[in-house]
Each structure stands twice: as C-alpha cells, then as structure tokens.
Protein backbone atom coordinates (compact mmCIF):
# COMPACT_ATOMS: atom_id res chain seq x y z
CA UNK A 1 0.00 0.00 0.00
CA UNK A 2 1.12 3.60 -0.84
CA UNK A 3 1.73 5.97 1.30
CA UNK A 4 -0.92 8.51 -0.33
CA UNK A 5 -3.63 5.23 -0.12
CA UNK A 6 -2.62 4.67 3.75
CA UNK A 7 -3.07 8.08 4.41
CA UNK A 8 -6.62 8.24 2.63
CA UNK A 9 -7.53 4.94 4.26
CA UNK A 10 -6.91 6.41 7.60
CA UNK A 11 -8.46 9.63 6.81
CA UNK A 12 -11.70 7.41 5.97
CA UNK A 13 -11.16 5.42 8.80
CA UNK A 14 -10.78 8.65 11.38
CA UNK A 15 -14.08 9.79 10.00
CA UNK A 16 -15.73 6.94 10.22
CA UNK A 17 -15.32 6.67 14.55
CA UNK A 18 -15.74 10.43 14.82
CA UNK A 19 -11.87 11.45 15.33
CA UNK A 20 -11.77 12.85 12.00
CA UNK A 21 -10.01 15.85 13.93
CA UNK A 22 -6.81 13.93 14.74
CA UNK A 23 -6.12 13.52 10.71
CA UNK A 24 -6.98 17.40 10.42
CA UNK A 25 -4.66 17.92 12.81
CA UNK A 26 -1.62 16.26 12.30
CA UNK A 27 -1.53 17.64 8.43
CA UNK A 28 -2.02 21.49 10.24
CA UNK A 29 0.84 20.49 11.80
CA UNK A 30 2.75 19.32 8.92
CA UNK A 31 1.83 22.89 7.64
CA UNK A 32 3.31 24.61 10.65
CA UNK A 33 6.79 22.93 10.36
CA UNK A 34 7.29 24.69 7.12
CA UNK A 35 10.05 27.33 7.13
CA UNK A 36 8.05 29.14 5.51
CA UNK A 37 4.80 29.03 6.28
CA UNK A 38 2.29 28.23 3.12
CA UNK A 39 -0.23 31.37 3.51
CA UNK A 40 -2.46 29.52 1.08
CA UNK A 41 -2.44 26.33 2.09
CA UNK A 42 -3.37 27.51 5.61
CA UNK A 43 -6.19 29.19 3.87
CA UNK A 44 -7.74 26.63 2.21
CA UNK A 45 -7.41 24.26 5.49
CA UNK A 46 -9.08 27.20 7.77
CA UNK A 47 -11.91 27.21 5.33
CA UNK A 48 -12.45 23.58 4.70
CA UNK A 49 -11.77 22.40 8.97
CA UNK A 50 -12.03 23.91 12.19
CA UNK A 51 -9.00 24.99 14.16
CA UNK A 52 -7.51 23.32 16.90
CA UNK A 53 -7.82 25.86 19.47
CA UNK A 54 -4.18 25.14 20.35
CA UNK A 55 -3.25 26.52 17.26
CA UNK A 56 -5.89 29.22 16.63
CA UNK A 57 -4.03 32.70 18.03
CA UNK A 58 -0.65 31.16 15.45
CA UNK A 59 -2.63 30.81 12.57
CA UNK A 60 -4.77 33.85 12.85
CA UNK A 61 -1.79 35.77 13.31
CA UNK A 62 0.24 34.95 10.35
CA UNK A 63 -3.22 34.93 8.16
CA UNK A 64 -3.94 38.43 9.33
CA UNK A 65 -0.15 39.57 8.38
CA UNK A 66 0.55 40.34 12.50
CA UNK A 67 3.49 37.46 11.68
CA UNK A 68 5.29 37.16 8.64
CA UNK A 69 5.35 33.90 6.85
CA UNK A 70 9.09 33.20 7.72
CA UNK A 71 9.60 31.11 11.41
CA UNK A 72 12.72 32.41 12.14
CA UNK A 73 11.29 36.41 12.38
CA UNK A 74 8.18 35.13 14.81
CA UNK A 75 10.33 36.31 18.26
CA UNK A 76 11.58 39.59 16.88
CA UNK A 77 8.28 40.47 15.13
CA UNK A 78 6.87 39.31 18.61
CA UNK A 79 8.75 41.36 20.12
CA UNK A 80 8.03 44.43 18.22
CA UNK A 81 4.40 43.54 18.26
CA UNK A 82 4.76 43.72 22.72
CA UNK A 83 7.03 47.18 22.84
CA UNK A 84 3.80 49.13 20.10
CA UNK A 85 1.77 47.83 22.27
CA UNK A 86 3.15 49.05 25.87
CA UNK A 87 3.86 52.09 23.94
CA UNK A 88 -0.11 52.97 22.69
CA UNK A 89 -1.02 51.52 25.98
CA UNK A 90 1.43 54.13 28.30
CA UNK A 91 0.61 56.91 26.24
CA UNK A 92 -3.43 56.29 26.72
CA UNK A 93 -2.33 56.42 30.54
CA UNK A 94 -0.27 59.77 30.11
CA UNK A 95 -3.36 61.42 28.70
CA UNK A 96 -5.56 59.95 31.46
CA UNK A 97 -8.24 57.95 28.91
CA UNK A 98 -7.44 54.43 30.23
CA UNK A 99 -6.53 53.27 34.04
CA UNK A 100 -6.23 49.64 35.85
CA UNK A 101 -9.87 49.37 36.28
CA UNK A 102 -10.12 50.59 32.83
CA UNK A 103 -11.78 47.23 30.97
CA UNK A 104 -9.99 44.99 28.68
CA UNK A 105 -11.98 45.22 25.63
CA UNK A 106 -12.35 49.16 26.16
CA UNK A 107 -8.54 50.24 26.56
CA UNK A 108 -8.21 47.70 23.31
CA UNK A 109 -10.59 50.81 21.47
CA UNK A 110 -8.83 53.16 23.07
CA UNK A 111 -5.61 51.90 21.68
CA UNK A 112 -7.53 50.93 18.44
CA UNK A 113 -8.58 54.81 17.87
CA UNK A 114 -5.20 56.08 18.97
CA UNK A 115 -3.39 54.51 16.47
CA UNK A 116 -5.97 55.45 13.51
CA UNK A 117 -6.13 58.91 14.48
CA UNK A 118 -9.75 58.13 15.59
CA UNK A 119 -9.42 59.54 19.73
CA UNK A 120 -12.13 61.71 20.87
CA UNK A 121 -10.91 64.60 23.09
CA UNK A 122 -12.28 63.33 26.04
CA UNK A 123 -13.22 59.44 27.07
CA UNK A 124 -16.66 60.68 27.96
CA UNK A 125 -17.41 61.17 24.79
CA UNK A 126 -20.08 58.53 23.55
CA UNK A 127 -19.03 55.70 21.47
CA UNK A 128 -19.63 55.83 17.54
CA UNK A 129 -21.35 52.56 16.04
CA UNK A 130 -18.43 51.45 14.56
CA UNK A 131 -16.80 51.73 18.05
CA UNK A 132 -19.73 49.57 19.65
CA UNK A 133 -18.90 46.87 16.83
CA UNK A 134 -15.21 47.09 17.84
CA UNK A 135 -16.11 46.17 21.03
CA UNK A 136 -18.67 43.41 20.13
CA UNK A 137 -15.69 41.80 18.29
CA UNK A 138 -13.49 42.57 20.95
CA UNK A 139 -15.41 40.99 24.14
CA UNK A 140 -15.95 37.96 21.22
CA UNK A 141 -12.29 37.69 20.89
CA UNK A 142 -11.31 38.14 24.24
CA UNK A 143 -12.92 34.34 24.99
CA UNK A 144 -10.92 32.88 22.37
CA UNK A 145 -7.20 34.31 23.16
CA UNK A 146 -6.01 34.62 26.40
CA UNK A 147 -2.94 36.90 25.99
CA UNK A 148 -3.83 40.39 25.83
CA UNK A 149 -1.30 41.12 22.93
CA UNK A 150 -2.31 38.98 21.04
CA UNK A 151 -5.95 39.45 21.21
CA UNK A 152 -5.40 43.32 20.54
CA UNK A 153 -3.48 42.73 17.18
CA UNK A 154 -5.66 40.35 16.25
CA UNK A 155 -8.67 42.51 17.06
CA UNK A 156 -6.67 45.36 15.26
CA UNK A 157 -6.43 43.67 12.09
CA UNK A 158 -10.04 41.63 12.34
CA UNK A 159 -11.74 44.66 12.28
CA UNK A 160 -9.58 46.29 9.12
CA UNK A 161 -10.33 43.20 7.29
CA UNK A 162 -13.53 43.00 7.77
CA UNK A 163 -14.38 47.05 7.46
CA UNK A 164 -18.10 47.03 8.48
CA UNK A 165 -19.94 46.22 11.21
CA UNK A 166 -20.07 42.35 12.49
CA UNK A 167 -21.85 40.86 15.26
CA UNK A 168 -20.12 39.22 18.39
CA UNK A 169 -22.28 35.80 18.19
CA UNK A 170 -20.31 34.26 15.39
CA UNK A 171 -19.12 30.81 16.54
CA UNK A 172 -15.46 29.76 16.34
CA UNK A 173 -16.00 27.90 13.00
CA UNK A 174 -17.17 30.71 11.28
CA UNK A 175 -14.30 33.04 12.93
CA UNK A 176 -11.50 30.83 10.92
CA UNK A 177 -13.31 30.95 7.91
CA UNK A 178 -13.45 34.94 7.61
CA UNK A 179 -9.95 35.14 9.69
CA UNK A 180 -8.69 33.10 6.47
CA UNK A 181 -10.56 35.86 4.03
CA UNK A 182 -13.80 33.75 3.11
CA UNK A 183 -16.26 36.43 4.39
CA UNK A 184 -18.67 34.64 1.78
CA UNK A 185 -19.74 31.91 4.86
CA UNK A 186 -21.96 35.18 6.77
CA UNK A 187 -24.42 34.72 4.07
CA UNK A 188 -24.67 31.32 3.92
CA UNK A 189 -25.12 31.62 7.57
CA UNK A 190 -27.91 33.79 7.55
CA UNK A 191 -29.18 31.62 4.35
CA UNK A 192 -29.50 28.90 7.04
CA UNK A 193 -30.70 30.85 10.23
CA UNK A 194 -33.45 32.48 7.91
CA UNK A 195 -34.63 28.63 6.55
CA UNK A 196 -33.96 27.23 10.49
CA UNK A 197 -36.64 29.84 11.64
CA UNK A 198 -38.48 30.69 8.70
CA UNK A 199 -42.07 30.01 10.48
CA UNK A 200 -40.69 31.79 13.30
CA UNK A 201 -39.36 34.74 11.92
CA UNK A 202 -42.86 35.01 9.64
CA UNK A 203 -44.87 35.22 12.74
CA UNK A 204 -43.16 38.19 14.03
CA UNK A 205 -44.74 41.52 13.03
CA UNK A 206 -41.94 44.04 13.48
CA UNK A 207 -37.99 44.65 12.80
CA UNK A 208 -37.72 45.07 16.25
CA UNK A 209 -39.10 41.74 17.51
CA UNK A 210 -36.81 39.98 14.59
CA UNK A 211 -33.91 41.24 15.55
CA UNK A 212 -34.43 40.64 19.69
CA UNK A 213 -35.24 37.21 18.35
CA UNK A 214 -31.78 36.66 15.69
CA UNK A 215 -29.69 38.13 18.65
CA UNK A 216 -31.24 35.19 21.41
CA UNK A 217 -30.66 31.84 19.40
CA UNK A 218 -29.65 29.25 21.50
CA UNK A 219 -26.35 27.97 21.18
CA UNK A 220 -27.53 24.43 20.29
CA UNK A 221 -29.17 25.89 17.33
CA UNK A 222 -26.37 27.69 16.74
CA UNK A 223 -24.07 25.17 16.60
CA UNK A 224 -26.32 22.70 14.35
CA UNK A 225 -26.87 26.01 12.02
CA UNK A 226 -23.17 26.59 11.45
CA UNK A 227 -23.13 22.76 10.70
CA UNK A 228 -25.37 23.19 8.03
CA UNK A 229 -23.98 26.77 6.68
CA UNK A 230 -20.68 25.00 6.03
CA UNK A 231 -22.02 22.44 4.34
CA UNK A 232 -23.97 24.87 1.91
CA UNK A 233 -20.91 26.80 1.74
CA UNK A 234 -18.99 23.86 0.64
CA UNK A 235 -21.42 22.72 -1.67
CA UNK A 236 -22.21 26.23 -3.65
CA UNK A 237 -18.52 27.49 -3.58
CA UNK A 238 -16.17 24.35 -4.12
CA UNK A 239 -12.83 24.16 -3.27
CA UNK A 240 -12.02 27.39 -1.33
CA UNK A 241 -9.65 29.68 -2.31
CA UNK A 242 -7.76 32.66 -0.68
CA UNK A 243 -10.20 35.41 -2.60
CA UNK A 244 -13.64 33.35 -1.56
C-alpha cells in the first residue's frame, strides 16, 4: 500500500469513529513545520476544517499579516508587536483615557482609535457605532485568546479586514473561515438561520421583535446552524480559495 492510499484509508477510517479531527490535525501540523509558512495552504485548510484551538491565536496571526510567513522572524516580530503595544497603551495612561480598572476590551478601542487617528478629546465622549462593533468583536475575541497582545493585534487587524460592522455571536467555526478571508460563509449563515426559523421569523410583526429574536438563538441551534452553513458553503462554492 502507498503511502498517499494509507493516508486516505486512515483519513476514511478517522471519520468513520468520529476522530476525523486527529487527521486534520496532524496535516495542520505538517503545515506549521514549514520554514516558511504556506499562507495559502493555511487558507484553504481554515476554510475547509475547524481549528484546533491550540493553534488558533498562530494561525490567525500569520493569516492576518501580524506574523510574517518566515519562522525564524516570529520572536523579533513578537517582540516588536509587545514594545507598540506598551507604547499605545502608556501613552493612553499619560493622557488619562485608560486606568487599571479601565476594561480589557475598552482600553483595546482606546488603543484601536489612537493609532488610527480616531481619539475623541475626552473618554466621555459617547461611542460611535463602529466603536460599539469594535467592542462586540473585541469581548468575542477576548474568549478565544487569552494573551492580551495577542488578542489586541488580532482585534486590530479583524476589524480592518472585515471594514463594516459584524456581530459578536459568530461561533469559532465561522471566525477561521473569515480570519482566512472567506467572508462569503456570513451569508450562507444567515441563508441557514433564515430557513432554520423561517415560520418563526414570519410570525413576528416588526424589525424590532426579529432582531431581539436573531440576537437570542440558543447555542444548540447555533451550533447545528453553522453545521449546516458549512455544508452549503462547501457545496455552492467548491474548493475554497484565498479570494472566496
């Protein structure tokens, strides 16, 4: 037997016992090891499987451009990435808009706005819409990755991929598949939420009542939905590519 035919007879296998994740895994690994790390390759896998969570923050990262391609930069790029951040954050402190009880997800606008020229002259100010979306993306991202760093570049450069507003429900799948530039998968999302409630959402008389009701879905409908969104996605876009 071949190697290719071993390694499609225990990718069948895997699947069939419901540890089709290990297979996933070990060739995201084989992707990692590269010296150079395959930006489109680790495209196409974040739009075809779901992350390992071990492996999420790395993969985001280089996909979003906050680490280059090349291994051997990752700790100086790091690095830089820590001393801009202590930077933004001391100077919000100098000028009095953030403080220790300051929260996370806020002093990550704060920096955010800083750094885009976007600051209001005083933090009392109230927040734009496009701030209140930062946030929803923020608070999102904060369950996901634990180091503060980390989660602020990634939020930095979510947000300036994305461009308009997003909502903070989004489950993890559906995170690596825009993360990896496939923002098509929102609409087959909402394709499936809209044909999941369809007798629902008909019943409801107002844009008001549909949206309290879109913004309370259970997560056990959420998670069968995003099931079923991939699976459209997969089947109306094909193989998916970096531009999807």
């Amino acid at each position: 037997m071949t190697e290719d035919s071993q390694r499609n007879f225990r990718s069948v296998y895997y699947e069939k016992v419901g540890f089709r994740g290990v297979e996933e895994k070990k060739s995201l690994e084989i992707l990692l090891k590269d010296d150079r790390l395959d930006i489109e390759k680790l495209c196409t896998f974040s739009q075809r499987f779901p992350l390992p969570s071990m492996y999420r923050a790395l993969v985001w990262k280089v996909l979003l451009g906050i680490l280059p391609p090349h291994h051997e930069s990752h700790a100086q790029v790091t690095q830089y990435r820590k001393e801009q951040y202590s930077d933004v954050l001391r100077a919000l402190r100098v000028v009095r808009f953030v403080s220790d009880v300051t929260p996370q997800v806020e002093v990550y606008l704060r920096m955010y706005q800083l750094e885009s020229g976007k600051l209001p002259r005083s933090p009392s100010f109230p927040l734009e819409p496009e701030d209140e979306v930062f946030l929803a993306i923020a608070k999102a991202m904060e369950e996901m990755v634990e180091d503060s760093v980390d989660c602020y570049w990634i939020v930095r450069c979510f947000v300036n991929q994305l461009n308009n507003k997003y909502r903070d429900s989004l489950p993890q799948l559906v995170w690596d598949k825009v993360v990896s530039g496939s923002c098509k998968i929102l609409v087959f999302v909402a394709v499936e939420i809209l044909l999941t409630f369809k007798i629902k959402v008909m019943a409801l008389n107002s844009a008001e009542k549909i949206t309290k009701f879109l913004e309370n879905i259970p997560q056990d409908s959420s998670d069968a939905i995003v099931s079923k969104a991939i699976d459209l996605w997969h089947k109306h876009c094909g193989t998916p590519v970096h531009s999807a």
